[in-house]
Structures are given as C-alpha cells and as structure tokens.
N, C-alpha and C. Protein backbone atom coordinates (compact mmCIF):
# COMPACT_ATOMS: atom_id res chain seq x y z
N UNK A 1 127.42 90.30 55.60
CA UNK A 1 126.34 90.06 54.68
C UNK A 1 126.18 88.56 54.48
N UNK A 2 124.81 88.34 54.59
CA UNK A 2 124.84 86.35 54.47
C UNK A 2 124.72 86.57 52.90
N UNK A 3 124.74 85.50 52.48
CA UNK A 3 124.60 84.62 51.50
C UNK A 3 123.24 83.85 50.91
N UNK A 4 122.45 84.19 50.48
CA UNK A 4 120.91 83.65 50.16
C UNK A 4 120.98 82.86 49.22
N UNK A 5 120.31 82.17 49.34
CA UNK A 5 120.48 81.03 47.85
C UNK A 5 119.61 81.36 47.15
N UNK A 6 119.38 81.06 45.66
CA UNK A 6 118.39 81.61 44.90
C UNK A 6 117.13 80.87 44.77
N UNK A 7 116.27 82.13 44.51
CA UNK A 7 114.54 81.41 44.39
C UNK A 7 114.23 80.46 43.62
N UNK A 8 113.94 79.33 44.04
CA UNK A 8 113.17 78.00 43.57
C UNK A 8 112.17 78.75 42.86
N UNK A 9 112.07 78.24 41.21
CA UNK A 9 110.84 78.75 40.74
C UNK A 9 109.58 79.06 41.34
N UNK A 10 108.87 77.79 41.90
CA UNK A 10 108.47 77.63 42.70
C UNK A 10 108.03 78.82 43.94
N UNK A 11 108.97 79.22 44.65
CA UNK A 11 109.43 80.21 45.34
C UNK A 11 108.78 81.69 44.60
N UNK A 12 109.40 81.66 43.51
CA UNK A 12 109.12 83.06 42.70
C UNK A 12 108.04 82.91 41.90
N UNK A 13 106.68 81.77 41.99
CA UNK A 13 105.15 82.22 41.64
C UNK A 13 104.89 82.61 43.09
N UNK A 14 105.07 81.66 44.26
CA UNK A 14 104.08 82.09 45.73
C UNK A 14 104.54 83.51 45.77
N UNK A 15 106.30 84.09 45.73
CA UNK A 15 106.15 85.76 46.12
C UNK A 15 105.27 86.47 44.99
N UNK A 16 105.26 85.95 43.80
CA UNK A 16 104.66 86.85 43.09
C UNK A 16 103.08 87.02 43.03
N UNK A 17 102.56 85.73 43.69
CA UNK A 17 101.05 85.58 44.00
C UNK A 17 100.95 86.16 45.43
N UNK A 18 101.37 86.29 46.20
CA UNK A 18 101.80 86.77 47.79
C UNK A 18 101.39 88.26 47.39
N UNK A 19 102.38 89.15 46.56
CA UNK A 19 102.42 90.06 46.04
C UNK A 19 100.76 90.73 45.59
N UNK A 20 100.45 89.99 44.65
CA UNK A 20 99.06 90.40 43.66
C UNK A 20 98.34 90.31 45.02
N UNK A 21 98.15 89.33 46.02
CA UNK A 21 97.04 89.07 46.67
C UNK A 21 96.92 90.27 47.92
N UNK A 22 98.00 91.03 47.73
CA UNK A 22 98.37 92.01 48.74
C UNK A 22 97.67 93.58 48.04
N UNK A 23 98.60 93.36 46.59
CA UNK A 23 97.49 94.98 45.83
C UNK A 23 96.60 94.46 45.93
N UNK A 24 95.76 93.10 45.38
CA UNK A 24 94.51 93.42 45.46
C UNK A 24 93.50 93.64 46.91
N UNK A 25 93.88 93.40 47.97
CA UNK A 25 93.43 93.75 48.85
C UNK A 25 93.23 95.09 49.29
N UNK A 26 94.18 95.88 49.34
CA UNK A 26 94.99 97.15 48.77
C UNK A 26 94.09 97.87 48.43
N UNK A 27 93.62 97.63 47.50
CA UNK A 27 92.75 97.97 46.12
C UNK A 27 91.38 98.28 47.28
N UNK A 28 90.86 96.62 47.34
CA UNK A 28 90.07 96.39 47.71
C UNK A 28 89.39 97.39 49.17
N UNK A 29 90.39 97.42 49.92
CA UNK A 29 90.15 98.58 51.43
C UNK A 29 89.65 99.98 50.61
N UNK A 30 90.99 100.30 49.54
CA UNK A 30 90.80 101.90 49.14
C UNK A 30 89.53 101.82 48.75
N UNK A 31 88.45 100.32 47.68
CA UNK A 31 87.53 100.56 47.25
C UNK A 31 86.37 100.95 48.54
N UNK A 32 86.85 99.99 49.39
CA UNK A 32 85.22 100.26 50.69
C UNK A 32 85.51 101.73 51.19
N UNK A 33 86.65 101.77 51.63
CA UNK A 33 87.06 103.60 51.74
C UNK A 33 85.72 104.61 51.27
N UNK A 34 86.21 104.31 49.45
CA UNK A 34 85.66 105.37 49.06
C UNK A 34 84.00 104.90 48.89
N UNK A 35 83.62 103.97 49.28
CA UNK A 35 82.60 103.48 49.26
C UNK A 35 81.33 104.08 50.14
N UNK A 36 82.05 103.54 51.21
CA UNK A 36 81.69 103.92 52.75
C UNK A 36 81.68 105.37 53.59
N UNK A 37 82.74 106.10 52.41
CA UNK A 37 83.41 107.33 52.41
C UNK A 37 82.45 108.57 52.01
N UNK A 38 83.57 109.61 52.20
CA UNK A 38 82.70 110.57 51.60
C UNK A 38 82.04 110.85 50.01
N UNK A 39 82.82 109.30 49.41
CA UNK A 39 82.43 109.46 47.94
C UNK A 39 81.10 108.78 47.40
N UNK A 40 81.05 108.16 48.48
CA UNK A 40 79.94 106.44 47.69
C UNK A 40 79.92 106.07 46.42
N UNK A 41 81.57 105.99 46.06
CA UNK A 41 81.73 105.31 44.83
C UNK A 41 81.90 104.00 45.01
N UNK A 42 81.17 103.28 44.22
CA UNK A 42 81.63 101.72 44.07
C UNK A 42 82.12 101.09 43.47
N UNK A 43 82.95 101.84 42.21
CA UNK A 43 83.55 101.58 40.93
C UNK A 43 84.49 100.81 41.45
N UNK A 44 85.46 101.08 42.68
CA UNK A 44 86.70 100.35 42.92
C UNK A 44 86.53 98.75 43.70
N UNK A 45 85.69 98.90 44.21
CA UNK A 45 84.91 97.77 45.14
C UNK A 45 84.36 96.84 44.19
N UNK A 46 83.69 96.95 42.95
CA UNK A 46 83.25 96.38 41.70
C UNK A 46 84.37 95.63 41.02
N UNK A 47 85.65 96.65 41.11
CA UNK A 47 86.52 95.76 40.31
C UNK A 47 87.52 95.15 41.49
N UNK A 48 88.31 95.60 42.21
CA UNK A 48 88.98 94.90 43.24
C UNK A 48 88.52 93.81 44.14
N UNK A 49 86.82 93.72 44.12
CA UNK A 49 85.87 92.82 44.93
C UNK A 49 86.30 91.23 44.34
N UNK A 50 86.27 90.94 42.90
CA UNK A 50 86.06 90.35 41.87
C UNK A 50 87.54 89.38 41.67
N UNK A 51 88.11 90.63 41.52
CA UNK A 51 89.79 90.37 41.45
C UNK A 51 90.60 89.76 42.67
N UNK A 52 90.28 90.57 43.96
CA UNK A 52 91.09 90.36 45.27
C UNK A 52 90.15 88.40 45.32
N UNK A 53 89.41 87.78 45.06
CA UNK A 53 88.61 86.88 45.09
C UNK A 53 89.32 86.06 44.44
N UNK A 54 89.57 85.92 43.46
CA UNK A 54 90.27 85.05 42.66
C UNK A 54 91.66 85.26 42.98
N UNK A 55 92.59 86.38 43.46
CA UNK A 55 93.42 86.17 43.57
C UNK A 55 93.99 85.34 45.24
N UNK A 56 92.97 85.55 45.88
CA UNK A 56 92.73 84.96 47.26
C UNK A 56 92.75 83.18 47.07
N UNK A 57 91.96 83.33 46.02
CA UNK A 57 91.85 81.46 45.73
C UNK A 57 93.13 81.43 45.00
N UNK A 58 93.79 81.77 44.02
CA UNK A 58 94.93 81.89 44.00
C UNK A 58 96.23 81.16 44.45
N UNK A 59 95.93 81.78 45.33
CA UNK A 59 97.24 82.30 46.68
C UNK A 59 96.79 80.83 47.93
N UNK A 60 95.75 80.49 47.56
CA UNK A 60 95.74 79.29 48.46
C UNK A 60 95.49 78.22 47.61
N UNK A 61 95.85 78.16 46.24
CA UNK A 61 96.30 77.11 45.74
C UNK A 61 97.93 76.92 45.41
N UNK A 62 98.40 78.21 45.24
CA UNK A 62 100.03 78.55 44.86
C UNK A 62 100.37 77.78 46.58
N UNK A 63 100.04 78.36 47.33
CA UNK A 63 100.62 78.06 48.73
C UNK A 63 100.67 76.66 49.12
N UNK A 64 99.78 75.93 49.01
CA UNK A 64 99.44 74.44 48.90
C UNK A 64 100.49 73.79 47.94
N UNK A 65 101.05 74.09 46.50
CA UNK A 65 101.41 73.27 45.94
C UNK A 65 103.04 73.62 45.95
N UNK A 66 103.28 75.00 46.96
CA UNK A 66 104.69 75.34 47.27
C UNK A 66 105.01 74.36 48.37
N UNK A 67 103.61 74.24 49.26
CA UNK A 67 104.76 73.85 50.50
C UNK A 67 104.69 72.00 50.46
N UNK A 68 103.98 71.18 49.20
CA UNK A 68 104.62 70.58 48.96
C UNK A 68 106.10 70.58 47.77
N UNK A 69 105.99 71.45 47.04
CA UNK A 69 106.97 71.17 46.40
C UNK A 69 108.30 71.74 46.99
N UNK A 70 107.76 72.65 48.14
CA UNK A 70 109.43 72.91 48.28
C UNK A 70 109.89 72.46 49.84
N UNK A 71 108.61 71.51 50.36
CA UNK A 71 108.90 70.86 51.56
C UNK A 71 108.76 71.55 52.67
N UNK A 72 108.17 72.36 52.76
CA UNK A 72 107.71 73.17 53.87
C UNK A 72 107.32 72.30 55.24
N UNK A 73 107.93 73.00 56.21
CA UNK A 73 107.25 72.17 57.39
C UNK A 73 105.85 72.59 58.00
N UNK A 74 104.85 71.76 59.01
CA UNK A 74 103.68 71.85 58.50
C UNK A 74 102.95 73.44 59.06
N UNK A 75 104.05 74.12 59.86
CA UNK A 75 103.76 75.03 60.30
C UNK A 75 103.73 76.72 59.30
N UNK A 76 104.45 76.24 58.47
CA UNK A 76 104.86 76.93 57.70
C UNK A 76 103.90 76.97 56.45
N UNK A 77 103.52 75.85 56.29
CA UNK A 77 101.86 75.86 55.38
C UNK A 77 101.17 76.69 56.08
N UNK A 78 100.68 76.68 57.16
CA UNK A 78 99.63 76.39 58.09
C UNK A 78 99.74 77.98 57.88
N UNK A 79 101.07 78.69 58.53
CA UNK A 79 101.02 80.18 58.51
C UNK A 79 100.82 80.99 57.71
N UNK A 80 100.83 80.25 55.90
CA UNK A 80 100.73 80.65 55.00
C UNK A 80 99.73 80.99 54.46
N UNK A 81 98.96 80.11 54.76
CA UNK A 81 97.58 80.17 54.51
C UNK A 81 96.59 81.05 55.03
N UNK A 82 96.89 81.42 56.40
CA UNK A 82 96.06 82.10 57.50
C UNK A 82 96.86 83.49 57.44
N UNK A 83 97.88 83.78 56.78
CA UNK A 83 98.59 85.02 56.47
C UNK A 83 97.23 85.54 54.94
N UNK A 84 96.68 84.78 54.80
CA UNK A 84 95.57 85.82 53.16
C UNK A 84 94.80 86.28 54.02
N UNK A 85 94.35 85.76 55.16
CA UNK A 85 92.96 86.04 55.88
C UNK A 85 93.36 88.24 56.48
N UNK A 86 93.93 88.49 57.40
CA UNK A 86 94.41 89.62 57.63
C UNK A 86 95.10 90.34 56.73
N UNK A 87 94.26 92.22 55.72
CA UNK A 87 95.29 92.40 54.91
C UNK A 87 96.71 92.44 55.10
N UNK A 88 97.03 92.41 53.54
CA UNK A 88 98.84 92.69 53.54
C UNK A 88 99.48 91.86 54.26
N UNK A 89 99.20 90.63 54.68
CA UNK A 89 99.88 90.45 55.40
C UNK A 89 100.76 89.34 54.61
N UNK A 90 100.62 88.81 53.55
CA UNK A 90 101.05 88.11 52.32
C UNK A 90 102.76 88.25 52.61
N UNK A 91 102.48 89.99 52.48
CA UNK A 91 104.17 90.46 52.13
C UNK A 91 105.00 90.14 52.71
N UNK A 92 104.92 90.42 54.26
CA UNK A 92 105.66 90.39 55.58
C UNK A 92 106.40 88.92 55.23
N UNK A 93 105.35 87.87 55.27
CA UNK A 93 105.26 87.09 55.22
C UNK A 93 106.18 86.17 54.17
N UNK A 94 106.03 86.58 52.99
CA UNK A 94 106.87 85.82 51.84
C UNK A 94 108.50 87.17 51.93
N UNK A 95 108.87 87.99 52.48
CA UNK A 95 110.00 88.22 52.61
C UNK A 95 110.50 87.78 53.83
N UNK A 96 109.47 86.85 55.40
CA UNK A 96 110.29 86.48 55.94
C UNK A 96 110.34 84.98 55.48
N UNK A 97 109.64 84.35 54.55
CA UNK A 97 110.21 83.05 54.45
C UNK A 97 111.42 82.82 53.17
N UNK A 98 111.64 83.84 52.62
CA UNK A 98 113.06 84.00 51.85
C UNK A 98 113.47 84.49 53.21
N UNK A 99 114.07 85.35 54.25
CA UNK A 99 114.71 85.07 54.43
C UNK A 99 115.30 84.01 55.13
N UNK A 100 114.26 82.99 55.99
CA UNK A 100 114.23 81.56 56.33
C UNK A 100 115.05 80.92 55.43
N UNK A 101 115.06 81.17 54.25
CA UNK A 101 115.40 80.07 53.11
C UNK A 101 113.88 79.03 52.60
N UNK A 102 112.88 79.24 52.92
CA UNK A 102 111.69 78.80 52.61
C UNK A 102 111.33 78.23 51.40
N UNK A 103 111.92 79.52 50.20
CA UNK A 103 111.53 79.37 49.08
C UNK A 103 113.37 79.25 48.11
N UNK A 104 114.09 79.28 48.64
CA UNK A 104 114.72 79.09 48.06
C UNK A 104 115.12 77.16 47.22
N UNK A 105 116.36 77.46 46.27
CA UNK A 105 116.53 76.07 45.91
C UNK A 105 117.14 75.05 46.70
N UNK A 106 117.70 76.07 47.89
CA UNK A 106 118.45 74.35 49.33
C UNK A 106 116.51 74.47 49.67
N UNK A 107 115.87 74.44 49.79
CA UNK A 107 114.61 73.92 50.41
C UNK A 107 114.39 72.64 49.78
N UNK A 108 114.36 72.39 48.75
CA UNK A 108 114.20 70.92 47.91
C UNK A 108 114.99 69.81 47.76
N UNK A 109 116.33 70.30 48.69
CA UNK A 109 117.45 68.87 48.32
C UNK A 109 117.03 68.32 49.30
C-alpha cells in the first residue's frame, strides 16, 4: 500500500468543483434524454442547462488558480481544462491527479 500525502486545500476545492461539474453534466444529458425522449420534458434541461454553465466556468477558474498554486506542470493545466469539454470526464481525471500527487501538499514545496 503507498502512502499519499494529504490534499492541499487547494487540491480539495478543484476535486470538489471536478465533482459538481461532473453531476451537473450528469444532470444535464438525463435533462436532453428526457427532452429529446419519449417525454419532451424540459424541466431538467431548464435547470441543469443554467447550473452545468456556471459550474463549467467554475471549474475553469478553480483549475487555473490550482495549477498555479499548486505548480502544476503545463501539461497538466492544459489536460485539465480540456477534461470539462467531454462529459464526466472531470472525475477520471481529478482521481488520477491525486493519485500523481497533483493535488496533494508535496506539490507546493
């Protein structure tokens, strides 16, 4: 079993914005689903449309001010950013850069 070092604050807003920007996308598919679907409801698309939006801008301001504060190399921005564009893909993503050590507190010494 390795040894992980613990999450840089820092670290633990991007997973937790990583996170939101993932339900709300989430959200957002189930809303066109039922949209597009056999329901043509738009109730979910109305509110997840709105939400997944802001949390998108979000997530590319959290990401920006992680990978200077926790020194990210420039590839690692770069992937971060272009990880909101394709759903879900947030998640994959912020559990493989903990396990990198990405977000942890050796990232900043």
């Amino acid at each position: 079993m390795t040894q992980r070092s613990p999450m840089h604050p820092t670290g633990r807003l991007f997973a937790a914005v990583a996170f939101i920007e993932a339900v709300t996308w989430a959200g957002l598919l189930i809303g066109m689903w039922m949209k597009y679907g056999p329901m043509a409801n738009v109730a979910l698309v109305k509110l997840f449309g709105p939400l997944h939006g802001v949390a998108f801008l979000v997530y590319v301001a959290v990401t920006l001010f992680a990978a200077v504060r926790l020194r990210w190399p420039w590839w690692a921005s770069a992937l971060a950013r272009l990880a909101a564009i394709p759903p879900l893909v947030t998640l994959p993503l912020e559990w493989w850069f903990k396990r990198r050590g990405l977000l942890g507190l050796r990232a900043v010494r």
